[in-house]
Protein backbone atom coordinates (compact mmCIF):
# COMPACT_ATOMS: atom_id res chain seq x y z
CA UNK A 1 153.94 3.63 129.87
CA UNK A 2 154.04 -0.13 128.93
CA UNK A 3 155.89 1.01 125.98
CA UNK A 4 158.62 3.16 127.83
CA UNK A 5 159.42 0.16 130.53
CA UNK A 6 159.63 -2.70 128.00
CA UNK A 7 162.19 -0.25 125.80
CA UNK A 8 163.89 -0.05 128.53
CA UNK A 9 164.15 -3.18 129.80
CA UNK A 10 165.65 -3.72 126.14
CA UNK A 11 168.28 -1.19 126.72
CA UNK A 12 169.36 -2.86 129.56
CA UNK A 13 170.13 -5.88 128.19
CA UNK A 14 171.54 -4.38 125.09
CA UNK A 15 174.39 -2.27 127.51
CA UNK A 16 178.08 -2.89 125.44
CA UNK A 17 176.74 -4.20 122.20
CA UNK A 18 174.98 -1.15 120.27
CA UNK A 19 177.42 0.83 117.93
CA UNK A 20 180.08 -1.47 117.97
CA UNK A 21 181.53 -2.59 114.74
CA UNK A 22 182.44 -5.91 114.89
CA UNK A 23 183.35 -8.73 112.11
CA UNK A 24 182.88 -11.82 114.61
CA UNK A 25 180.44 -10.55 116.87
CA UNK A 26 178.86 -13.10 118.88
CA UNK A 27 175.17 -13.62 119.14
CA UNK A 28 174.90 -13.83 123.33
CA UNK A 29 171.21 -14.98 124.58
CA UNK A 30 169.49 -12.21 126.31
CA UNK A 31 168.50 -13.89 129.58
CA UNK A 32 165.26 -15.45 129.62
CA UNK A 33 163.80 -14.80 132.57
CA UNK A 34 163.73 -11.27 132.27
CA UNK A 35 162.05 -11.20 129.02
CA UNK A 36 159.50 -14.32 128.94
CA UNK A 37 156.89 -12.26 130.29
CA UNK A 38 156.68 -9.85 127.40
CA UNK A 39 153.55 -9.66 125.70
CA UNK A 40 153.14 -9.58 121.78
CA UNK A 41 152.04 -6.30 121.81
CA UNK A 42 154.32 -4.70 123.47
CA UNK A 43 156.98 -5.96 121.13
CA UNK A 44 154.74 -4.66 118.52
CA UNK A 45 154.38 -1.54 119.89
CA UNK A 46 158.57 -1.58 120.52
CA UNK A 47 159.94 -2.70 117.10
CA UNK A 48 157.46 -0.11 115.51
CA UNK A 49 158.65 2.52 117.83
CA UNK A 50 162.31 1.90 116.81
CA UNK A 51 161.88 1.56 113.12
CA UNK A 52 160.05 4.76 112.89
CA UNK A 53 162.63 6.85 114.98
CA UNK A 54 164.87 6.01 111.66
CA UNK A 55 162.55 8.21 109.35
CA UNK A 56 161.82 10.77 112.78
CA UNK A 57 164.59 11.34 114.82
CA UNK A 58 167.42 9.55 112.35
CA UNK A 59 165.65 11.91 108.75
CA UNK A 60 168.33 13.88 106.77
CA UNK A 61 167.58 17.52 108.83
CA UNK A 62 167.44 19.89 105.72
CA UNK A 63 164.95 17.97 103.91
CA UNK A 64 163.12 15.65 106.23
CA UNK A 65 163.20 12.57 104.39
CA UNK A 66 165.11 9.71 104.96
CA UNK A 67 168.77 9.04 104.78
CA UNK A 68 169.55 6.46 102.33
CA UNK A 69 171.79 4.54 105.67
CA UNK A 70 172.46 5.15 109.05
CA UNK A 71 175.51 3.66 110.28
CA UNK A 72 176.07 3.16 114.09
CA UNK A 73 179.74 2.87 113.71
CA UNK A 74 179.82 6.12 111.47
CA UNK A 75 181.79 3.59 109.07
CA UNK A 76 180.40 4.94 105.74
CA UNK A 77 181.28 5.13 101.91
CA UNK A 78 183.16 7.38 100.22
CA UNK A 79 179.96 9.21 99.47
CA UNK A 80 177.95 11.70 101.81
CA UNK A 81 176.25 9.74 104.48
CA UNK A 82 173.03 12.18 104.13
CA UNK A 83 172.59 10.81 100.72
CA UNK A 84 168.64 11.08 100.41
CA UNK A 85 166.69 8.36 99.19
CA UNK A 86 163.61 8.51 97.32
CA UNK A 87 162.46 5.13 97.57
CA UNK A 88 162.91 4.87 101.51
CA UNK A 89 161.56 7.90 101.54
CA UNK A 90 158.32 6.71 100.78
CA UNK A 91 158.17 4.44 102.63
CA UNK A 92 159.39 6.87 105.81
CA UNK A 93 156.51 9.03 105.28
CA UNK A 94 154.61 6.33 105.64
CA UNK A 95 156.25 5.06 108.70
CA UNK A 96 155.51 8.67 110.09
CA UNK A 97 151.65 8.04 110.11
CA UNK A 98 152.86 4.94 112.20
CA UNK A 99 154.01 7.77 114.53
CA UNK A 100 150.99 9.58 114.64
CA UNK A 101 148.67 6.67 115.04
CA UNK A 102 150.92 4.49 117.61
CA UNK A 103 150.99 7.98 119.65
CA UNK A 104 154.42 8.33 118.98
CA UNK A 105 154.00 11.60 118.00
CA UNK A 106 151.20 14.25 117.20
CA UNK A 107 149.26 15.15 114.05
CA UNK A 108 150.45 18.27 114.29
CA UNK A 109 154.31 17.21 114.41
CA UNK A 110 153.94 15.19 111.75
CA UNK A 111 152.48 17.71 109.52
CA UNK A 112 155.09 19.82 110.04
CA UNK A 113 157.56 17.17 108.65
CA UNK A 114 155.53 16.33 105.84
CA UNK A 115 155.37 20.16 104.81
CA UNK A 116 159.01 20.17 105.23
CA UNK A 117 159.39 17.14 102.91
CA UNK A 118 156.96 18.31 100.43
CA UNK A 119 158.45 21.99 100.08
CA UNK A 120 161.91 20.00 99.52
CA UNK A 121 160.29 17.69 96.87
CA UNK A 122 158.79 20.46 94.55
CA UNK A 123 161.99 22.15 94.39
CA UNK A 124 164.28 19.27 93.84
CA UNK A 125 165.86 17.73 90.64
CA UNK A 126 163.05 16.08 88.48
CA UNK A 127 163.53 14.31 84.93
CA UNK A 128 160.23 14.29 83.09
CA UNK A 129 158.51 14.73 86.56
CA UNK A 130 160.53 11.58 87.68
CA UNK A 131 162.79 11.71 91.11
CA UNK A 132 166.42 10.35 90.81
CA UNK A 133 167.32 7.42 92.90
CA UNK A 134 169.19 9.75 95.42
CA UNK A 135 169.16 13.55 96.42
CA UNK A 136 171.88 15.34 98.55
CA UNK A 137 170.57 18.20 100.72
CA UNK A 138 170.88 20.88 98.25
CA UNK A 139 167.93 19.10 96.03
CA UNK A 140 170.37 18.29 93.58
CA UNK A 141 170.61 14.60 92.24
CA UNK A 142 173.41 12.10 93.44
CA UNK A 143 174.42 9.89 90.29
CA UNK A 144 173.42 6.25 91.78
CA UNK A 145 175.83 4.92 89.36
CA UNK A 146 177.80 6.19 86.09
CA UNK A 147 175.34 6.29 84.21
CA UNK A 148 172.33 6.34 86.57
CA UNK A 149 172.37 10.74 87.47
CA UNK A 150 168.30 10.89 86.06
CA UNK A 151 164.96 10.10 86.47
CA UNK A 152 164.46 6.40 88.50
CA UNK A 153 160.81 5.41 87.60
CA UNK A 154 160.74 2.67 90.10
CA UNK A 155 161.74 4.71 93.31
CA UNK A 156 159.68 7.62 91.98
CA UNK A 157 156.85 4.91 91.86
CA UNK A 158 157.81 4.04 95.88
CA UNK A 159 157.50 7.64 96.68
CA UNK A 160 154.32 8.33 95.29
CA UNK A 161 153.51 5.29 96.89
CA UNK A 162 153.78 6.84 100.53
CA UNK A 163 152.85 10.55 99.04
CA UNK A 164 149.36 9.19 98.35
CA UNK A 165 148.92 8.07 101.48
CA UNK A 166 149.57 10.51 103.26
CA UNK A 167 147.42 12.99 100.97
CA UNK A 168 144.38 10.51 101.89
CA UNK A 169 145.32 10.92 105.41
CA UNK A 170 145.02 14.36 105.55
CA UNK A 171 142.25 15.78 102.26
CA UNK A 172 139.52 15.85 104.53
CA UNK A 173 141.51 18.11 107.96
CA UNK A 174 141.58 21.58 108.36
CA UNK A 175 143.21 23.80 106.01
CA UNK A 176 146.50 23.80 106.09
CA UNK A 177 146.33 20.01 105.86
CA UNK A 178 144.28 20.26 102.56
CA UNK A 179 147.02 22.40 101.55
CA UNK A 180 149.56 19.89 101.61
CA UNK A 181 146.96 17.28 99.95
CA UNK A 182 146.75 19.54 97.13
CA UNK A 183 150.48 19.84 97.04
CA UNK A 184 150.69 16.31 97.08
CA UNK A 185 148.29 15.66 94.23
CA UNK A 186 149.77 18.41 92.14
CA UNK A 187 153.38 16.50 92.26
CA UNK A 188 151.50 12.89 91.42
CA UNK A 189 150.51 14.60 88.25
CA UNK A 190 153.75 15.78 87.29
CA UNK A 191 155.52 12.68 86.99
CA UNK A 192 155.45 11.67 83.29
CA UNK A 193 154.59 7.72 83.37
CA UNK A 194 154.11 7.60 79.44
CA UNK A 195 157.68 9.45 78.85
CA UNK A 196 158.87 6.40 80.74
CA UNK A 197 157.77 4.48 77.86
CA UNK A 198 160.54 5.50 75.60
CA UNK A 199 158.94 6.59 72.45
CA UNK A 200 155.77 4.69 72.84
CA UNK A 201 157.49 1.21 72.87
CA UNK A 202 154.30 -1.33 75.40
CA UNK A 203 156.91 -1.38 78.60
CA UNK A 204 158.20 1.12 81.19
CA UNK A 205 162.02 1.79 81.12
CA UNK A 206 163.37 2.64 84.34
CA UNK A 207 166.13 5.14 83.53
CA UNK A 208 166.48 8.18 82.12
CA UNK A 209 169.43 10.63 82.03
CA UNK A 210 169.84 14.25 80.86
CA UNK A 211 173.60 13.11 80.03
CA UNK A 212 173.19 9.55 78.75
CA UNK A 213 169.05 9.31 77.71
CA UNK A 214 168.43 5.83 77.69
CA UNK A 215 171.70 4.07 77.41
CA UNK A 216 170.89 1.95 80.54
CA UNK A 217 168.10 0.45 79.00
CA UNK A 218 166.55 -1.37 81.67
CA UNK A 219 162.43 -2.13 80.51
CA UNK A 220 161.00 -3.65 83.92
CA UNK A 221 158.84 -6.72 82.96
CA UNK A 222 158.52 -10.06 84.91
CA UNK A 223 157.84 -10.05 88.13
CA UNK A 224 159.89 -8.46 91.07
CA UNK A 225 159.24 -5.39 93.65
CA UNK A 226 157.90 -2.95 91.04
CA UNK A 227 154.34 -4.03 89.88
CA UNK A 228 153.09 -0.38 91.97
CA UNK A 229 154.88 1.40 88.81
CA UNK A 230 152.49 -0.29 86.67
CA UNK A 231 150.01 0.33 88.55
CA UNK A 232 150.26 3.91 89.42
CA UNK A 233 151.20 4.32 85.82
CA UNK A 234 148.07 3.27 84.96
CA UNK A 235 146.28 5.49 87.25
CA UNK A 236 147.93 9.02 86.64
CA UNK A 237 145.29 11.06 85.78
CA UNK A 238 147.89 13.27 83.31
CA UNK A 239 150.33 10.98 82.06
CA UNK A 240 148.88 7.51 81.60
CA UNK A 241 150.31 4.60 79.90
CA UNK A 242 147.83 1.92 77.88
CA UNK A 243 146.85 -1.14 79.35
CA UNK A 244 149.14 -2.94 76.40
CA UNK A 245 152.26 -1.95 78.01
CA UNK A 246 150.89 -3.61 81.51
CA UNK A 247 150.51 -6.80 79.36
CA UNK A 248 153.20 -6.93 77.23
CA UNK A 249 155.87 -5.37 79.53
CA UNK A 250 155.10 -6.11 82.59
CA UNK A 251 153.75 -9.54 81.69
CA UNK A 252 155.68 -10.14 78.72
CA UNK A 253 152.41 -11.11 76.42
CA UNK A 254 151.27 -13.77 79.58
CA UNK A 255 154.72 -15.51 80.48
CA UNK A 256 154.37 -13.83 83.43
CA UNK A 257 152.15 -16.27 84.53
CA UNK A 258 154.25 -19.61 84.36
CA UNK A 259 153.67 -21.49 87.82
CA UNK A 260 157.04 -22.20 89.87
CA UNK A 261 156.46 -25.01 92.65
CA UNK A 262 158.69 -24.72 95.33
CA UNK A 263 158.69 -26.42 98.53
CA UNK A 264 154.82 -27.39 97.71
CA UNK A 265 153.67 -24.03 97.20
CA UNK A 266 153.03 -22.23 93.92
CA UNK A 267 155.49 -18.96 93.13
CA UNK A 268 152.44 -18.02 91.05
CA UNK A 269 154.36 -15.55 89.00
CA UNK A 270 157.79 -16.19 86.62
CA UNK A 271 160.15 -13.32 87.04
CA UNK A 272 163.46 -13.21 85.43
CA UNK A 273 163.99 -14.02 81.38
CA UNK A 274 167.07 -15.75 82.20
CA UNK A 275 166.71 -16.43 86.14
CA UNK A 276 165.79 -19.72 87.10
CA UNK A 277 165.40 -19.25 90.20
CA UNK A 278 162.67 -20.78 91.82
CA UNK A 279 161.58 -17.72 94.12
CA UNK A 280 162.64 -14.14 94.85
CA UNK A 281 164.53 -12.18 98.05
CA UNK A 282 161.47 -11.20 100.23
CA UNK A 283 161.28 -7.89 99.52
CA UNK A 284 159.65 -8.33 96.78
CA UNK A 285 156.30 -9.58 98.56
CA UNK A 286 156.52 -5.92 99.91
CA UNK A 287 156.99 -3.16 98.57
CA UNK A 288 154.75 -3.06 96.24
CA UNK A 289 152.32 -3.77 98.71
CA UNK A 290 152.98 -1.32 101.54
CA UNK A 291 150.00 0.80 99.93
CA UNK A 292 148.78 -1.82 97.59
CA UNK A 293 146.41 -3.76 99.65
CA UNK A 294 146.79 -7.97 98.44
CA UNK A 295 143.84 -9.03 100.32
CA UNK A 296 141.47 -10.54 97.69
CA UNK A 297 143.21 -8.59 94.95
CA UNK A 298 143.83 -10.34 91.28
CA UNK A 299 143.66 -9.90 87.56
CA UNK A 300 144.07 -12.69 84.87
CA UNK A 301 147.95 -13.06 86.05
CA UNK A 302 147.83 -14.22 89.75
CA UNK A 303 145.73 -13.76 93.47
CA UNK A 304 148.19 -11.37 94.79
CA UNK A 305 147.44 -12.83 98.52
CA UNK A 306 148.43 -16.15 97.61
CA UNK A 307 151.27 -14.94 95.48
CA UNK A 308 152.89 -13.20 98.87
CA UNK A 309 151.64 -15.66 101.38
CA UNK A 310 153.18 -18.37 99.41
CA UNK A 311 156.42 -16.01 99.26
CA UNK A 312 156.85 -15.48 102.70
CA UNK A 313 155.74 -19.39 103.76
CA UNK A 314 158.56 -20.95 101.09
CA UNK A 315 161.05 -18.69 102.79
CA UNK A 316 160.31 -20.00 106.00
CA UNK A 317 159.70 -23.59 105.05
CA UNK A 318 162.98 -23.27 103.74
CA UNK A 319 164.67 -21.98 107.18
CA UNK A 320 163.13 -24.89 108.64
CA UNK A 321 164.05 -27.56 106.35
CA UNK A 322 167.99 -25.92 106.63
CA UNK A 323 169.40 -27.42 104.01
CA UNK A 324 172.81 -25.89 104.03
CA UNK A 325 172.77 -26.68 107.23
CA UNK A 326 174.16 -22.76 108.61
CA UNK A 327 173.78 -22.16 112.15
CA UNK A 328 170.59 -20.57 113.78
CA UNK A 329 168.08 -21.19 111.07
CA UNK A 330 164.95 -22.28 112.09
CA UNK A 331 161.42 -21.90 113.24
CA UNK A 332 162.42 -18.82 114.84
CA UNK A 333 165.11 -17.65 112.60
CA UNK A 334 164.22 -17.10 108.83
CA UNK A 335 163.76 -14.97 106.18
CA UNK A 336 166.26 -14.06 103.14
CA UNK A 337 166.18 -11.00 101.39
CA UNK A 338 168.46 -8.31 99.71
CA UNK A 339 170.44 -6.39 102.45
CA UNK A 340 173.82 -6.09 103.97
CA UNK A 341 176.17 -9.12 103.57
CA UNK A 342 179.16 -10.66 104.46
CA UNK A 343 181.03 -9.21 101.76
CA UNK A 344 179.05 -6.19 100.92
CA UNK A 345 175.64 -6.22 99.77
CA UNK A 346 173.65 -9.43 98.15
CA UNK A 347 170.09 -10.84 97.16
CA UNK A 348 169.87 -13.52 99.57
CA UNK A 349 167.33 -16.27 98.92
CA UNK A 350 166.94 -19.61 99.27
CA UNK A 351 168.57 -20.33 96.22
CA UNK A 352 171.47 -18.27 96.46
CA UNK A 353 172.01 -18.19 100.35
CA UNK A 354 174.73 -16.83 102.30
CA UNK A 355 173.65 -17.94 105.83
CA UNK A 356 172.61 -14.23 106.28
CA UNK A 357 169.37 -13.21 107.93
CA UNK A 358 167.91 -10.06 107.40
CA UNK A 359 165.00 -8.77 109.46
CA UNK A 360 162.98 -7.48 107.29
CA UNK A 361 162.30 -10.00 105.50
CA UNK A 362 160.23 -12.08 108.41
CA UNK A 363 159.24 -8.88 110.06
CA UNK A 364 157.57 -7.04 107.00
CA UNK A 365 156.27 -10.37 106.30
CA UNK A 366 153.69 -10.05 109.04
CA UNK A 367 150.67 -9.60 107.01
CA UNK A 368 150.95 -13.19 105.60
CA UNK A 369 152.99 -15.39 108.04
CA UNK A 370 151.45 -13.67 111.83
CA UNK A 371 152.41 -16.64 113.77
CA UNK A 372 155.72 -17.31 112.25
CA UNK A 373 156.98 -13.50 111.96
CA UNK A 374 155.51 -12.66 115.55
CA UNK A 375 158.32 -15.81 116.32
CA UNK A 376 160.98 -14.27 114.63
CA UNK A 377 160.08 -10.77 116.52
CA UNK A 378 160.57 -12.79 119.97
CA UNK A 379 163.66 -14.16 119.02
CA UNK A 380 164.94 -10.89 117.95
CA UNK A 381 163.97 -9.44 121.08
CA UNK A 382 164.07 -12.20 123.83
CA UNK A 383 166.02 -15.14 122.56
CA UNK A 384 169.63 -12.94 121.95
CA UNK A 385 171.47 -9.25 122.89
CA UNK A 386 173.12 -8.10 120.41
CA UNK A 387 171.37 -7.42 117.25
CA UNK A 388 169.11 -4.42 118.56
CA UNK A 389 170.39 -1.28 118.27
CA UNK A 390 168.26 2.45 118.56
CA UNK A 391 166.66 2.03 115.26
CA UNK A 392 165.44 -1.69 115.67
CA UNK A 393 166.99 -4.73 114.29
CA UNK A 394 170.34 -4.22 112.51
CA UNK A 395 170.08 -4.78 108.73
CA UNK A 396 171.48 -7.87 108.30
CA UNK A 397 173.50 -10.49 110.61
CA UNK A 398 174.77 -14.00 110.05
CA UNK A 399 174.76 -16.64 113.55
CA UNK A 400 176.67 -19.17 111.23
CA UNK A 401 179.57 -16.57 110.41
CA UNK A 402 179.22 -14.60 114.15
CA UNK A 403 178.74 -11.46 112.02
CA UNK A 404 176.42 -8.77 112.14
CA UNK A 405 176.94 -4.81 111.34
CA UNK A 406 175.09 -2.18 113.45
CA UNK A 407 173.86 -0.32 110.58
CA UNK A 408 170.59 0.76 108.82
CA UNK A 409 169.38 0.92 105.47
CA UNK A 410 165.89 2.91 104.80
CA UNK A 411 164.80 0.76 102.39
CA UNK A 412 164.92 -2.62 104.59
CA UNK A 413 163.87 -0.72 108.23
CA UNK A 414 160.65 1.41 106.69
CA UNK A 415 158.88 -1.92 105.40
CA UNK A 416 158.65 -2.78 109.40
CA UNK A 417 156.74 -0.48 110.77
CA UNK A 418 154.05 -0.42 107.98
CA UNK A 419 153.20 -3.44 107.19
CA UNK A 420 153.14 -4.31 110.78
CA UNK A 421 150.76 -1.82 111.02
CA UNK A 422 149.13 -3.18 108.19
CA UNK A 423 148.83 -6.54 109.83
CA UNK A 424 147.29 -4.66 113.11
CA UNK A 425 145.40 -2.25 111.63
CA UNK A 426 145.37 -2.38 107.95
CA UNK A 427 146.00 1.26 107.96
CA UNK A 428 148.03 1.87 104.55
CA UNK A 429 145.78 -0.20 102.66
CA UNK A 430 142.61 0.75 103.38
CA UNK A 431 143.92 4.40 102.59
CA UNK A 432 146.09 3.52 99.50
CA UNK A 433 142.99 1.42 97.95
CA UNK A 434 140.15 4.37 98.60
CA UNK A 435 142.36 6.48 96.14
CA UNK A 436 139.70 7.48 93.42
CA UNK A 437 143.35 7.26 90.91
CA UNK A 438 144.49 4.29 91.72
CA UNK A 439 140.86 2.97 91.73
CA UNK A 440 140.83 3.67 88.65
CA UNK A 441 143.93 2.76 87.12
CA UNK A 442 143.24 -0.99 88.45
CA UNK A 443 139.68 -1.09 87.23
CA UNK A 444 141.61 -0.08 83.77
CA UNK A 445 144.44 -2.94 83.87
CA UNK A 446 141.85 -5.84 84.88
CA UNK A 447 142.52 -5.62 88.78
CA UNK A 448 139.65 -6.93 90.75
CA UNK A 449 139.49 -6.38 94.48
CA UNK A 450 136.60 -7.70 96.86
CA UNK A 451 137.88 -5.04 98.84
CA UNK A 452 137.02 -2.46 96.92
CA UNK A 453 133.79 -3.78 96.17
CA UNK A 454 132.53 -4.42 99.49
């Protein structure tokens, strides 16, 4: 019940500003005597509501998995708007279980869904056992570029991600939900991770096309969102890859380990060949790590905690310190990531920043910054009207510029409610780490995890 009155005492206050597209929206302060009261839970309980009605009540109806956008001013590109994405898929299905253990919705509901998703899965367009980037309804694949109409190891890596999750939810139920744990381990040993290694060469490439084979040529090493391909790659029980092509793709024979300092904190981690900049967009410190669990996690490269902790505090040291000067930053405002933008769609970070904000970043950031996210959440919510909308924050919005679109994208809202839950509960992790795979695939690349020992 405290749930349903504090969503709508946010409703009330957003009347006249959800779904309208505007290019110089003001930011108006909610006022502040309605809203001071509010507890920290009950915001909680309120952003994870919203974010998971994206992957419920806003899911792509044929297949049950998310829609790659939702836009509230039904503005959208030339292409279908229930364009299915794999990536934010996984991490929907993950949001789901948010659902089910927030009492949004029942077990049983949500098993329905996931049966639905699964069934569409199997029969969908695969490339060596690899996903595309994006599906249309029919299960056929939606070219994410040119050349890009194949299998995308790195989203494929996102949905497995949430798949496994969800299997380690349900293996030990009745039935019918071992059922769909077996289905769920039988497409996990499809996917061909050592394929992905184009000919045997130590690194994971993460493109292939039917039409155009390897012509994008894109081997993922240094460090950005997608060390849970390594990792999972590792751990496939059919189609491993060697621990070489952790070390010398991923880490590029060690250089992955050259220290950045920024803002007093060590980056840890290099990324980039030929990117100097000092620290990455946000989302980086999450992703990966919706499943993967950080906490006390590290191999001869980095401590993955302080790695993301340090992420998240330079981004927010860096909001403070303002110095661009744009509008609104702050103790309370903060966090830089790729998203929406002014002019279409950008990697904000510190380094390269447009005076855009974009929630996720502080919000999925919870885990390692409580205080300073739960801040951001209560500005969000009590400090201004007219950057909530039915699925939560809007993507991206700029107080410097008076700009904001209400619109969605899967792959910035389903980070919210999971590793908020993670921070609350530690939900994802503890079921992502007791995988007996992927406990084995990071006992075989040198991960260590007091975790998993204790």
């Amino acid at each position: 019940m405290r749930l349903i009155v504090f969503t709508m005492a946010v409703a009330s206050l957003l009347v006249g500003c959800n779904g309208h597209f505007s290019k110089k929206k003001s930011v108006v302060s909610a006022p502040a005597s309605k809203m001071a009261e509010v507890t920290d839970i009950a915001l909680l309980d309120s952003v994870q509501k919203q974010t998971f009605e994206y992957f419920w009540e806003g899911a792509e109806p044929i297949s049950g998995l998310a829609r790659e956008r939702i836009h509230l001013d039904n503005i959208y590109p030339t292409h279908d708007k229930d364009i299915i994405t794999i990536g934010g898929s996984g991490f929907g299905l993950m949001a789901i279980l948010v659902g089910v253990e927030r009492d949004f919705i029942t077990r049983e509901q949500a098993l329905e869904r996931y049966e639905k998703a699964i069934a569409f899965l199997t029969k969908a367009d695969r490339f060596h056992g690899a996903w595309p980037h994006w599906l249309l309804p029919t299960g056929k694949v939606a070219p994410f570029s040119t050349k890009d109409n194949g299998g995308d190891l790195v989203e494929t890596a996102f949905l497995i991600q949430g798949l496994l999750t969800v299997k380690e939810y349900f293996k030990d139920g009745n039935e019918r939900e071992k059922r769909l744990a077996n289905a769920i381990q039988q497409l996990w040993e499809e996917v061909e991770w050592d394929w992905y290694t184009q000919e045997g060469e130590d690194v994971l490439f993460w493109h292939w096309s039917p039409t155009f084979g390897w012509e994008m040529n894109f081997p993922v090493g240094g460090y950005n969102e997608a060390l849970i391909m390594y990792v999972l790659a590792a751990a496939s029980p059919t189609h491993p890859i060697k621990k070489e092509v952790y070390e010398k793709g991923w880490a590029r024979n060690g250089a992955i380990k050259k220290d950045t300092v920024y803002y007093g904190l060590p980056t840890v981690l290099d990324h980039y060949e030929h990117d100097n900049s000092p620290v990455g967009p946000l989302f980086w410190a999450h992703y990966s790590y919706l499943g993967l669990d950080p906490n006390g996690l590290s191999d001869q490269y980095a401590d993955y905690w302080k790695l993301n902790q340090n992420h998240a505090l330079i981004h927010y040291k860096y909001a403070v310190e303002n110095p661009n000067h744009f509008k609104g930053y702050g103790e309370q405002c903060w966090g830089l990531t790729s998203s929406y933008s002014i002019k279409g769609y950008a990697g904000h970070r510190p380094d390269r920043d447009l005076g855009v904000i974009s929630p996720t970043a502080a919000l999925s950031s919870m885990p390692y910054t409580p205080e300073q996210s739960i801040a951001f959440l209560r500005f969000m919510y009590t400090g201004q009207d007219s950057l909530i909308g039915k699925y939560g924050p809007y993507d991206a919005f700029s107080i410097e510029h008076k700009w904001y679109l209400p619109r969605y994208l899967a792959i910035d809202q389903g980070p919210i409610p999971v590793m908020i839950e993670n921070y609350r509960s530690g939900l994802f992790w503890k079921l992502f780490m007791k995988n007996s795979d992927v406990q084995r695939g990071l006992h075989k690349l040198g991960f260590k995890s007091t975790k998993s020992e204790s």
